[in-house]
Protein backbone atom coordinates (compact mmCIF):
# COMPACT_ATOMS: atom_id res chain seq x y z
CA UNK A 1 -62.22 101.01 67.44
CA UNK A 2 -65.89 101.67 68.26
CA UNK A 3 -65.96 104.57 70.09
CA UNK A 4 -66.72 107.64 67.56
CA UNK A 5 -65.48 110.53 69.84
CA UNK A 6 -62.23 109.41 70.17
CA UNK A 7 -61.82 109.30 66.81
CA UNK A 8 -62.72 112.72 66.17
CA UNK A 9 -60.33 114.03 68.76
CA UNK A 10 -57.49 111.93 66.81
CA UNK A 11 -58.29 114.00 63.71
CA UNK A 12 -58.87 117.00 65.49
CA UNK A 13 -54.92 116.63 66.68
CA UNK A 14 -53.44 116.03 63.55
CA UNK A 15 -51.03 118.98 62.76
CA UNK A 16 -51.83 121.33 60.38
CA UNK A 17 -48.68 121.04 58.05
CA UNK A 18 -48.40 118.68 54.96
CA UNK A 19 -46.68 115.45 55.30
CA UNK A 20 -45.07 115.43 51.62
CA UNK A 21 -41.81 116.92 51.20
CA UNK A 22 -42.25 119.39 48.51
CA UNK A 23 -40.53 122.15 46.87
CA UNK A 24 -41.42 125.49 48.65
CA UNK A 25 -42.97 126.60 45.12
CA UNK A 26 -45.26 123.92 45.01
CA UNK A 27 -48.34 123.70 47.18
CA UNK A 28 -50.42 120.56 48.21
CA UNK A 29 -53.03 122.47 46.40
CA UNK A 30 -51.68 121.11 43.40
CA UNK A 31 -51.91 117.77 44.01
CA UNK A 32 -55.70 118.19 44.55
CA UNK A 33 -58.01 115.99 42.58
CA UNK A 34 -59.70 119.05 40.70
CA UNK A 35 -56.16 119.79 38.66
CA UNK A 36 -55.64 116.26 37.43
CA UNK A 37 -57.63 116.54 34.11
CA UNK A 38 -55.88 120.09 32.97
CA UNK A 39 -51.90 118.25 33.38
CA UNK A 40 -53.30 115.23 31.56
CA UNK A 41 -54.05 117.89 28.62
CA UNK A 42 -50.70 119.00 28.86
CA UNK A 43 -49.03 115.87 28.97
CA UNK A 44 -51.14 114.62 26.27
CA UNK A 45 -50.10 117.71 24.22
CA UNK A 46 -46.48 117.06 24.82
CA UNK A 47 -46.44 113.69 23.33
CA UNK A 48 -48.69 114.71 20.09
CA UNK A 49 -46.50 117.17 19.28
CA UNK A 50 -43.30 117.18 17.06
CA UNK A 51 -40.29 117.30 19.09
CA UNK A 52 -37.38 118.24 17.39
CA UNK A 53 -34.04 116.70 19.33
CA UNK A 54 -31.23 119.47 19.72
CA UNK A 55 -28.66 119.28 16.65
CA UNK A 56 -26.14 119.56 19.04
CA UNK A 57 -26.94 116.27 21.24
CA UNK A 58 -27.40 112.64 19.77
CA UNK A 59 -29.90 110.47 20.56
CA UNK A 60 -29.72 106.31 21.47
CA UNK A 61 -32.57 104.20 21.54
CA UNK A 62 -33.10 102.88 24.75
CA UNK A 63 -32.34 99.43 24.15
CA UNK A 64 -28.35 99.05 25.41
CA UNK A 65 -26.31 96.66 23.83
CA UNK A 66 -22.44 96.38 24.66
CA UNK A 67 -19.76 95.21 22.25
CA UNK A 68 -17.57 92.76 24.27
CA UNK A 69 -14.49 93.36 21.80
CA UNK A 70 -14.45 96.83 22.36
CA UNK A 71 -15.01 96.23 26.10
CA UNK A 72 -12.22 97.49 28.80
CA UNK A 73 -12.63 94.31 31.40
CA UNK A 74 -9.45 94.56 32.95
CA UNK A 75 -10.49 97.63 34.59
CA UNK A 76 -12.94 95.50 36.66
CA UNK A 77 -10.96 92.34 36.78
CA UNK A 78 -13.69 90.69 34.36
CA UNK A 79 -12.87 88.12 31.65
CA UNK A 80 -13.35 89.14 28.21
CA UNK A 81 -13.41 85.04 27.34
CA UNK A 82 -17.16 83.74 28.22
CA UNK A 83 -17.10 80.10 30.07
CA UNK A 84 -19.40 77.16 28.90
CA UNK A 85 -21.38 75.60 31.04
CA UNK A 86 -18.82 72.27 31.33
CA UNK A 87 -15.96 75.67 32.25
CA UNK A 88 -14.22 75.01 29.15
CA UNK A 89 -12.95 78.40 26.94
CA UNK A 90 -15.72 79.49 23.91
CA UNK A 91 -12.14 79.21 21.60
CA UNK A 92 -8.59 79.01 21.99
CA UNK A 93 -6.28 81.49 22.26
CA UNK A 94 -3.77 80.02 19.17
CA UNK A 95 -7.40 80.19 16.80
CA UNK A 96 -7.80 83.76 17.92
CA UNK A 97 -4.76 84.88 17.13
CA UNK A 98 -4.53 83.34 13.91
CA UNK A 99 -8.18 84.32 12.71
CA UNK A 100 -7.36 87.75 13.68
CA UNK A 101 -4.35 88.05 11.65
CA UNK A 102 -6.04 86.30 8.56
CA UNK A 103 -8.45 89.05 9.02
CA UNK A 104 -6.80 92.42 9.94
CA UNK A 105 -2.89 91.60 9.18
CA UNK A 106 0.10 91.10 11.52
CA UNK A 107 -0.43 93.63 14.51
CA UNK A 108 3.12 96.16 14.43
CA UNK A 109 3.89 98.79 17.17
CA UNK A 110 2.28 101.27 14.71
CA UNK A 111 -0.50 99.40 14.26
CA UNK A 112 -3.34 98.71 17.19
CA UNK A 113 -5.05 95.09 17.48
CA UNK A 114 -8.29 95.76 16.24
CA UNK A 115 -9.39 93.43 18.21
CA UNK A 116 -7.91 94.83 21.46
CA UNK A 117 -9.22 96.78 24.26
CA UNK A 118 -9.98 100.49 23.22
CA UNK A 119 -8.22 103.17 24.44
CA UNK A 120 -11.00 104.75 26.42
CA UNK A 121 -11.62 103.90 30.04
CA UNK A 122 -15.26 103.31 30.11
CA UNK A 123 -16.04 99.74 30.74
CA UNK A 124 -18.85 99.01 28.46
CA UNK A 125 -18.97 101.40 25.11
CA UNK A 126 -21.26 101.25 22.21
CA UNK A 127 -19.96 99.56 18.93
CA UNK A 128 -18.53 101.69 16.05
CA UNK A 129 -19.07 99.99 12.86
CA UNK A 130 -16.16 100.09 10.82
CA UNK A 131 -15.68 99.89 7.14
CA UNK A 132 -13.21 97.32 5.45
CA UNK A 133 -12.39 96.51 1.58
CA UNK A 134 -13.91 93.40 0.21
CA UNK A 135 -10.54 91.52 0.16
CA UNK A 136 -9.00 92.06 3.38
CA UNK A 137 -12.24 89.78 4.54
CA UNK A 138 -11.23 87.09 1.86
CA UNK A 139 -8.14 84.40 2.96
CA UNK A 140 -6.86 84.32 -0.36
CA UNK A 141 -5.81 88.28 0.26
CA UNK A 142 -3.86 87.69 3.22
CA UNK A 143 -0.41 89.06 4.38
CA UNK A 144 2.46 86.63 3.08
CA UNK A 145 3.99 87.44 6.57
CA UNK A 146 1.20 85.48 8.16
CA UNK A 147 2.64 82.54 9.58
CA UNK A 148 0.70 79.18 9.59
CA UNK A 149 -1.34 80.38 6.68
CA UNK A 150 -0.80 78.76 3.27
CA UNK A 151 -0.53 81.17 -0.14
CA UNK A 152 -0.49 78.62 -2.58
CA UNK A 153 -3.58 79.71 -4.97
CA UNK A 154 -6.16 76.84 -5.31
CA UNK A 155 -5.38 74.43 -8.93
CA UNK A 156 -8.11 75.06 -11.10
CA UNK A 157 -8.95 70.84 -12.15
CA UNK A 158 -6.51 69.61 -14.75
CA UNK A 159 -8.33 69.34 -18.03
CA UNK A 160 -7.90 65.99 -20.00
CA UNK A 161 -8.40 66.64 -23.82
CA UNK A 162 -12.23 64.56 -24.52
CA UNK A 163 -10.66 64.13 -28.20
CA UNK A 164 -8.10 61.65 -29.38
CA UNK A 165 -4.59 63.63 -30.76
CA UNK A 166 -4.49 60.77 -33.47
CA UNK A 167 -6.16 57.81 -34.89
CA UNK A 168 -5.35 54.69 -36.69
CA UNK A 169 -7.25 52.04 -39.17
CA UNK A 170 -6.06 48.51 -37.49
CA UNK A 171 -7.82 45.95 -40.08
CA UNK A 172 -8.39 42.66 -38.87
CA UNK A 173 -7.67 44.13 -34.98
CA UNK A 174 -10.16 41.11 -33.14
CA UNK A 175 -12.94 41.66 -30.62
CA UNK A 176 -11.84 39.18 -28.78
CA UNK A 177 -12.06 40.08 -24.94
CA UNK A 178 -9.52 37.23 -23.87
CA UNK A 179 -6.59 38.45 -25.95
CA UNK A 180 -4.05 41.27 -25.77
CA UNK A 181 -2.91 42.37 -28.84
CA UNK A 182 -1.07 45.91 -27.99
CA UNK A 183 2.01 46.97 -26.07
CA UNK A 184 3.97 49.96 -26.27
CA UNK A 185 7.86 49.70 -26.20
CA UNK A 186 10.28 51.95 -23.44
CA UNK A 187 11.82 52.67 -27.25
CA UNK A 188 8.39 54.13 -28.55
CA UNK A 189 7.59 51.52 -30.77
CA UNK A 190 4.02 50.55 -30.64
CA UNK A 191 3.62 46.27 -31.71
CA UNK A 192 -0.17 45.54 -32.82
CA UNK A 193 -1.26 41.87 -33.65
CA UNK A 194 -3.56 42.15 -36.91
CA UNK A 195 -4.87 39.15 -37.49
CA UNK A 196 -1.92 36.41 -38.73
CA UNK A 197 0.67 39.39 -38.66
CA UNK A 198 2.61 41.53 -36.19
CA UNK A 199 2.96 45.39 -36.93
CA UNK A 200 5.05 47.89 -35.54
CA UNK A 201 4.54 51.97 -35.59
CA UNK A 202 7.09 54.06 -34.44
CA UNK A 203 5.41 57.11 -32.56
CA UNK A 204 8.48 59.35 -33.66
CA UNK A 205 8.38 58.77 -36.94
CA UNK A 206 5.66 57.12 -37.18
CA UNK A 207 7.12 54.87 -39.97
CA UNK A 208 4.96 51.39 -40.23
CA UNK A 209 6.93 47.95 -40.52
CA UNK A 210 5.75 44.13 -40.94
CA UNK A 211 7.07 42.23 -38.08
CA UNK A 212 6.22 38.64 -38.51
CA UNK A 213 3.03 36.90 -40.81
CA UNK A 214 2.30 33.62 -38.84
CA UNK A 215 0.49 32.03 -41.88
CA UNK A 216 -2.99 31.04 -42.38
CA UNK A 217 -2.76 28.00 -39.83
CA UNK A 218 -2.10 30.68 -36.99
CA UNK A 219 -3.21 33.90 -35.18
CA UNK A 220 -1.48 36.47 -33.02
CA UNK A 221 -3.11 36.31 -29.99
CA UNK A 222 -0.98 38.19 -27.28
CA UNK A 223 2.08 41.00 -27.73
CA UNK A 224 4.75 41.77 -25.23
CA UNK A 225 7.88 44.20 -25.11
CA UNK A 226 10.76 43.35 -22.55
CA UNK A 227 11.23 46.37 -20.37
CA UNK A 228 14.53 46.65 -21.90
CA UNK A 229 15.55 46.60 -25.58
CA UNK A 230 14.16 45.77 -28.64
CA UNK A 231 12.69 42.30 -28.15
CA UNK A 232 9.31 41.51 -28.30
CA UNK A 233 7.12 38.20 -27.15
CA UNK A 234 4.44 36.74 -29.38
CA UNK A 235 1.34 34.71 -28.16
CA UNK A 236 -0.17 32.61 -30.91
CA UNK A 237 -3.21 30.24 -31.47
CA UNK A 238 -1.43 27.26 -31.62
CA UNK A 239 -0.49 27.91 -28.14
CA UNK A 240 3.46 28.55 -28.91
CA UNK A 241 5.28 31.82 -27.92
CA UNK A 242 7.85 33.50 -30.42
CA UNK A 243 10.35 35.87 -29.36
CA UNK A 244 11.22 38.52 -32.29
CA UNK A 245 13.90 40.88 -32.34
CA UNK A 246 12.13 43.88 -33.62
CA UNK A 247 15.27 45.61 -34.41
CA UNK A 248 16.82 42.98 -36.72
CA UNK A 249 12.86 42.00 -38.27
CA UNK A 250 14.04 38.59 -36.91
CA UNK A 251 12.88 35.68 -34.98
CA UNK A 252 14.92 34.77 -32.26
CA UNK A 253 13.08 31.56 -31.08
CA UNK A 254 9.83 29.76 -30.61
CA UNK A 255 9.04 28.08 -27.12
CA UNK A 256 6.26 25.43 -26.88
CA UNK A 257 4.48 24.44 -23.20
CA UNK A 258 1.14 25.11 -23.89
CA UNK A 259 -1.57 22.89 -25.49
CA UNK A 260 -4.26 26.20 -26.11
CA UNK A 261 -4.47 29.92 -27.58
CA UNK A 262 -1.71 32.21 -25.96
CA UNK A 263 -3.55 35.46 -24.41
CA UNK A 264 -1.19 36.77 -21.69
CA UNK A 265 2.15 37.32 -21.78
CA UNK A 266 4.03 39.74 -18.80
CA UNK A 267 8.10 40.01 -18.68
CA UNK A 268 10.31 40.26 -15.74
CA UNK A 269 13.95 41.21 -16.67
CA UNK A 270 14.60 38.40 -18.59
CA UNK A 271 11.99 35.91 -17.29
CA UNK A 272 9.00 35.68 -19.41
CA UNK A 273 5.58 34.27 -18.04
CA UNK A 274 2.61 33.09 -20.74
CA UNK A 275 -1.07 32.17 -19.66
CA UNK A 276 -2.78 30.13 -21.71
CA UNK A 277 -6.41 28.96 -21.98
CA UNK A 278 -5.48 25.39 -21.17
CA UNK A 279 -5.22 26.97 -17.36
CA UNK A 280 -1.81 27.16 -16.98
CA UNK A 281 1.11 29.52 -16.14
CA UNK A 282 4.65 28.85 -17.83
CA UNK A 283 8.11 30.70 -16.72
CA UNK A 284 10.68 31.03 -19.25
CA UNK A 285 14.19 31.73 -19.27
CA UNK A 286 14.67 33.34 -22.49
CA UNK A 287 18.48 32.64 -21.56
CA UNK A 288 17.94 28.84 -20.96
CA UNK A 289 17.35 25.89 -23.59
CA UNK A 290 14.58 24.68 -22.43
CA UNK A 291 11.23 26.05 -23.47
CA UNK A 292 10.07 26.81 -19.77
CA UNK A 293 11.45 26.72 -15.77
CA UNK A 294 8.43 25.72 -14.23
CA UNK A 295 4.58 25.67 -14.58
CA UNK A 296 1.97 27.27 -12.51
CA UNK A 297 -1.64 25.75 -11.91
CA UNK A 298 -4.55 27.48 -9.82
CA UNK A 299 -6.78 28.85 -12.43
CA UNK A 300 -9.86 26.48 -13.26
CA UNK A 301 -10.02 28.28 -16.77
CA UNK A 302 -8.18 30.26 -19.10
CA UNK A 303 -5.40 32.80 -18.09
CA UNK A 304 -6.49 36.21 -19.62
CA UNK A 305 -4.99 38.66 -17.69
CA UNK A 306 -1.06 38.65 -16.18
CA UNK A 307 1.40 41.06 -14.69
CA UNK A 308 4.39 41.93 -12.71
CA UNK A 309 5.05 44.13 -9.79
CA UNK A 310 7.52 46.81 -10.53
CA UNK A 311 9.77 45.23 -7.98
CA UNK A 312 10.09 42.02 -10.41
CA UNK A 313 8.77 40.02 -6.80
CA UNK A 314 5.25 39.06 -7.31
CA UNK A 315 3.09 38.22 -10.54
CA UNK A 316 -0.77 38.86 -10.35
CA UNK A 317 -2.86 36.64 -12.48
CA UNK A 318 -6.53 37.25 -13.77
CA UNK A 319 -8.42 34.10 -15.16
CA UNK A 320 -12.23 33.38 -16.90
CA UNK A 321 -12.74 31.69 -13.00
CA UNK A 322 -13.34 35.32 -12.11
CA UNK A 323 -10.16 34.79 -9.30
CA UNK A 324 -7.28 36.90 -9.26
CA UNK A 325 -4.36 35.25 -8.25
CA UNK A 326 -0.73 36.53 -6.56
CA UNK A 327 2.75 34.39 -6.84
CA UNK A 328 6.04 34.92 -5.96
CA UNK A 329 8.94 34.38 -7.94
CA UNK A 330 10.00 30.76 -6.37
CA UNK A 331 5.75 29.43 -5.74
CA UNK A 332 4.31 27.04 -8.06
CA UNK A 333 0.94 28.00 -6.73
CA UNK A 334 -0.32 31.21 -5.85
CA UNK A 335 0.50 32.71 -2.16
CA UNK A 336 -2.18 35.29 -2.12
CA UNK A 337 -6.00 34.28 -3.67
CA UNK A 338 -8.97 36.57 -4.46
CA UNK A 339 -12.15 35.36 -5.02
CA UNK A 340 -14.39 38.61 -4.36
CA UNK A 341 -14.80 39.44 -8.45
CA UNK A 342 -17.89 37.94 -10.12
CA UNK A 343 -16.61 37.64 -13.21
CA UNK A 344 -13.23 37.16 -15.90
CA UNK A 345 -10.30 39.04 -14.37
CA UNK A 346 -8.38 40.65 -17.27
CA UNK A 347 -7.50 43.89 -16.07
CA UNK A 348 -4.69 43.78 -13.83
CA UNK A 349 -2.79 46.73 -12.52
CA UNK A 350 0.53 47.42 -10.21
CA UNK A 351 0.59 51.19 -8.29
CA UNK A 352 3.74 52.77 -9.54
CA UNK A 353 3.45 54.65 -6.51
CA UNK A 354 2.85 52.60 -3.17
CA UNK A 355 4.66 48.98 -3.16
CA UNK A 356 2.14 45.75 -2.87
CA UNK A 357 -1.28 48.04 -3.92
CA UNK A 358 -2.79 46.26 -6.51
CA UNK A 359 -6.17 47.16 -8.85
CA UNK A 360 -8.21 44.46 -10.91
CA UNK A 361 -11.30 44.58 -12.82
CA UNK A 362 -13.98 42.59 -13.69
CA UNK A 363 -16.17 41.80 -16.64
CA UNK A 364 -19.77 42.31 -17.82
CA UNK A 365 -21.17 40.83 -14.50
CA UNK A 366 -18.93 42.69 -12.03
CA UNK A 367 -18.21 45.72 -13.99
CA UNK A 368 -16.04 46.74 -10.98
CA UNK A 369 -12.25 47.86 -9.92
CA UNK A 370 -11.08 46.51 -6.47
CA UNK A 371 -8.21 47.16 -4.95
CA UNK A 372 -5.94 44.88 -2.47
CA UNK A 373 -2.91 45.36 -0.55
CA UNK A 374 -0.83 42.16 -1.06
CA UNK A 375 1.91 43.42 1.56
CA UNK A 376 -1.17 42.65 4.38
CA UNK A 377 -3.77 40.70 1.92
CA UNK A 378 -6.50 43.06 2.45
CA UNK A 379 -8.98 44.13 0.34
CA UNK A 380 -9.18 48.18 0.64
CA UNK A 381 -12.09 49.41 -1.68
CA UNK A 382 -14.39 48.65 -4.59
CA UNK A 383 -15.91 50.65 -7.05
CA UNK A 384 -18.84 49.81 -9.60
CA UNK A 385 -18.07 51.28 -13.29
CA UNK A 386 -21.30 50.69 -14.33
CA UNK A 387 -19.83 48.58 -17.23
CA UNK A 388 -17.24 46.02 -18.21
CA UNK A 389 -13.32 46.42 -17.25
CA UNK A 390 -11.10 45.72 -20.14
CA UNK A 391 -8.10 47.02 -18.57
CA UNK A 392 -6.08 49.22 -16.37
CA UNK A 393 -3.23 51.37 -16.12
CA UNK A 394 -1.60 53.14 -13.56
CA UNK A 395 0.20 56.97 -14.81
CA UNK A 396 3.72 57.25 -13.93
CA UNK A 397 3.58 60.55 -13.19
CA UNK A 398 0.69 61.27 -10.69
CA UNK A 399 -1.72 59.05 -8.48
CA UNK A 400 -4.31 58.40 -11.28
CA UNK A 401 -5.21 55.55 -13.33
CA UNK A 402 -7.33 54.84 -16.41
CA UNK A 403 -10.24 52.04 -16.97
CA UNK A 404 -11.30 50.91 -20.55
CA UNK A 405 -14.33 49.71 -20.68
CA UNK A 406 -16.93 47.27 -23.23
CA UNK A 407 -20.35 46.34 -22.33
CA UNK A 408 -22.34 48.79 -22.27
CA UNK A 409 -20.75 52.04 -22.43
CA UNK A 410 -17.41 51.60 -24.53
CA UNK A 411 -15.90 54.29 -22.68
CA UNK A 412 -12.49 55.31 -21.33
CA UNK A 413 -12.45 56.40 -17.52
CA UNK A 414 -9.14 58.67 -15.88
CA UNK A 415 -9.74 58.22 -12.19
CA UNK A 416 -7.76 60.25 -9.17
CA UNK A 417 -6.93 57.74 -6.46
CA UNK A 418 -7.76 57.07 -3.83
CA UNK A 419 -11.02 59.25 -3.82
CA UNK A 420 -11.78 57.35 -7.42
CA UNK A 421 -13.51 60.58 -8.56
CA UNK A 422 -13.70 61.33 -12.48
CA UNK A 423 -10.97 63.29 -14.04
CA UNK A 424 -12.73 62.78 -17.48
CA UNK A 425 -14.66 60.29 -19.38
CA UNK A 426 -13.70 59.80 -22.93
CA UNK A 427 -15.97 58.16 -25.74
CA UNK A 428 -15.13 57.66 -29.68
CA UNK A 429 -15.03 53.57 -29.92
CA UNK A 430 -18.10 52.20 -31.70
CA UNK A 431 -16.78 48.22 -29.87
CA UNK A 432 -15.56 47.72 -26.37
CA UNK A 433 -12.21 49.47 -26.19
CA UNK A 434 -10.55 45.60 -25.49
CA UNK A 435 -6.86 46.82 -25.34
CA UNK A 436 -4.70 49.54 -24.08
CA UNK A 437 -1.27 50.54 -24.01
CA UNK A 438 0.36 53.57 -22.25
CA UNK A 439 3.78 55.64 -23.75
CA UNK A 440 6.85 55.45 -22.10
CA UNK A 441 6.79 58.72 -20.92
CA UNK A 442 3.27 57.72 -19.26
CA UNK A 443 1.92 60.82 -20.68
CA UNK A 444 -0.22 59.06 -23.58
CA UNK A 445 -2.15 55.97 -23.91
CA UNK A 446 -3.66 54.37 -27.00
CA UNK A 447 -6.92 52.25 -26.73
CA UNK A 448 -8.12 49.64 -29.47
CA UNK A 449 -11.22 48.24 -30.36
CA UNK A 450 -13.23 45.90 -32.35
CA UNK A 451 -14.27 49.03 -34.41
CA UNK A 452 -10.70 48.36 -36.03
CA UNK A 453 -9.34 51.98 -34.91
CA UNK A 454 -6.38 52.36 -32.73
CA UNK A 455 -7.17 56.10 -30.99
CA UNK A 456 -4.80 58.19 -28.76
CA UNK A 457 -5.33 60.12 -25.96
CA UNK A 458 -3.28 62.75 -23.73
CA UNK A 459 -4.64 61.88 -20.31
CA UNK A 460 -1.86 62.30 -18.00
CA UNK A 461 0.75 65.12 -17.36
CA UNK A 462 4.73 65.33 -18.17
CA UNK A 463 7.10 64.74 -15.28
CA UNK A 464 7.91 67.48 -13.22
CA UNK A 465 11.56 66.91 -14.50
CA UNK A 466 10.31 66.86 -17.96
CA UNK A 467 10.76 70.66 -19.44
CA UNK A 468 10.19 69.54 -22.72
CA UNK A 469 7.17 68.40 -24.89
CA UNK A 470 6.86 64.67 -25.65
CA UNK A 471 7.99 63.30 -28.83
CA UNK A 472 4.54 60.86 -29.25
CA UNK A 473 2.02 63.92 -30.36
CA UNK A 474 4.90 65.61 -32.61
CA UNK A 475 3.80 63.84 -36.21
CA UNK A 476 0.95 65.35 -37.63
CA UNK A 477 -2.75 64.86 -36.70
CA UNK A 478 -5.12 62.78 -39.04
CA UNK A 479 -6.19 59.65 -39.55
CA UNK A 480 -4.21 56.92 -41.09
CA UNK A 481 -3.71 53.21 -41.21
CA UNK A 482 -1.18 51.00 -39.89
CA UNK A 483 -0.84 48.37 -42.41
């Protein structure tokens, strides 16, 4: 508006009482600009000074944060259980259950679910921290009434002694990577080829007898025990194989076939097979007259490596062609071929455990274990040594196995399969540990070497039927020879 005087009477108009509501003991006068200053003092005043709270009253910080497990939802139809953004539950109900009674115990009548509403009725309250002991936080303090919770107490790794038990001079014992010159008998007699001659040690008594002395015109080049009795096979040089009953100190007979050196011999029942380094594969009868049942040819060198499935079904065959070869007990060549090693197969070993799972090793330039089902012909892992395989052997007792090994390390491997992971790693042999031989209670094993020392090792555990302790560590520690 422009007119002044009606403006004036406008204000003139206006009534005289205050338009603030305000307690009848305080005036508008006090809201004046004049007092400001003097209530700033004061308030200033207020907040400088010490206040002491009321010992009777607790203070909270103003910051409010609920605890959702101690939180009364139901009161308010409100889910304690948070959504996701896809509507799925945080967790499920079975988990929560089961964590809580790992943590706090079985919940009884007598005994409230800490985890469970409170027994106030206030919707949100503020969290009460509550003290536990150590070990009712740990799961390996739990309630054995839990169910769905294992007790069993966690098996501290088995320890595998790093030292050999006993150790033997072996004169003459060849380093000679082709041959195999140690077996161990289900009667505990160990047969060693030294040179021309065959010894035996018994690990009872451990008495030391003379088997056989093939003459200076021949050399023991393979040894074999049949899985039953006392009867042992004999590879020579001149490529025949004798069969001795140890027993008796007596030959039984001598079967010719082959033209070369005799380094592999395997039994089955009463069927022995011999590889030879003129390539070949002969099956023997020992029950027949004639020297050999029929010949097997694959192998584009010699034959340094052979054994039979624990089933007596299929033979696996390990040649200097770097192929490992499977046959059956009617095939005359082999049904299964593997051609993945890069160099001589010699270590050949049947699972105890699993029918048709089969491990090999290579040499100095493959330096690793494979392993193949033959029931589906599939190769199923490989693992580099970091040296040469000499041999395997599978324990009887539990799912582990143990590598010798030559170039470069010398040392003796017990793996846990099928994670292959280290049990222990044992060194002594000055030479590549060539042969290997394991007891009949597959408890022990005893390694040779070109260092002319025959050592043994405890590397595997009794039976769980076994109560008692094993006859092979009973004679007396030390170091003798064995001729």
């Amino acid at each position: 508006m422009d007119d002044p005087t009606l403006s004036n009477q406008r204000i003139q108009s206006a009534p005289a009482t205050p338009r603030l509501n305000l307690p009848s003991t305080m005036s508008d006068s006090s809201l004046h600009l004049e007092n400001l200053p003097s209530r700033t003092m004061h308030i200033n005043r207020l907040l400088n000074s010490n206040y002491n709270s009321s010992p009777s009253r607790t203070i909270y910080s103003d910051r409010f944060i609920p605890s959702r497990s101690g939180s009364n939802f139901a009161l308010f139809d409100i889910s304690n259980s948070p959504t996701s953004a896809e509507g799925k539950e945080d967790g499920s109900g079975t988990y929560h259950s089961l964590l809580r009674a790992a943590l706090f115990g079985p919940v009884t009548p007598d005994k409230k679910d800490p985890l469970g509403p409170p027994a106030c009725r206030n919707i949100f309250r503020y969290k009460t921290e509550t003290k536990r002991p150590l070990h009712s936080l740990s799961p390996f303090g739990l309630d054995e009434s839990v169910p769905g919770i294992s007790h069993s107490p966690v098996k501290a790794p088995r320890k595998v002694p790093r030292s050999p038990y006993k150790v033997l001079d072996a004169p003459a014992l060849q380093d000679d990577f082709y041959l195999n010159l140690v077996d161990w008998s289900s009667n505990n007699v160990l047969a060693v080829g030294l040179g021309n001659c065959v010894y035996l040690w018994n690990a009872c008594s451990s008495k030391v007898t003379k088997l056989c002395d093939l003459g200076i015109d021949d050399s023991v080049c393979s040894v074999g025990w049949a899985q039953r009795g006392t009867h042992l096979a004999v590879g020579t040089s001149n490529g025949k194989v004798q069969i001795w009953d140890a027993s008796r100190c007596r030959r039984v007979r001598t079967m010719e076939g082959h033209r070369l050196r005799v380094g592999a011999l395997a039994w089955s029942s009463s069927l022995l097979s011999s590889g030879s380094r003129d390539k070949s594969i002969l099956q023997r009868d020992i029950r027949a007259q004639d020297d050999f049942a029929s010949k097997l040819s694959g192998h584009k060198s010699e034959v340094c490596g052979l054994k039979w499935s624990y089933d007596n079904r299929e033979l696996a065959s390990g040649g200097n062609d770097n192929k490992l070869f499977v046959w059956n007990q009617h095939s005359t060549q082999p049904i299964l071929k593997y051609c993945d090693h890069t160099a001589a197969v010699k270590a050949i070993a049947w699972s105890p455990h699993l029918h048709g799972l089969l491990a090999s090793g290579g040499g100095t330039a493959d330096r690793c274990i494979r392993f193949w089902n033959t029931t589906t012909n599939t190769h199923l892992s490989c693992m580099d040594t970091g040296s040469q395989v000499c041999n395997l052997v599978w324990s009887k007792n539990v799912n582990e196995l143990v590598s010798t090994h030559g170039y470069s390390q010398n040392q003796i491997i017990v793996w846990r399969y099928p994670t292959m992971s280290k049990l222990a790693t044992l060194t002594g042999h000055t030479y590549r540990v060539l042969y290997l031989a394991i007891s009949p209670d597959g408890q022990t094993i005893v390694t040779g070497a070109g260092d002319e020392t025959l050592r043994f090792w405890n590397v595997f555990p009794s039976p769980k039927s076994q109560n008692t302790d094993s006859e092979i560590g009973a004679s007396s520690l030390g170091r003798t020879t064995i001729r």
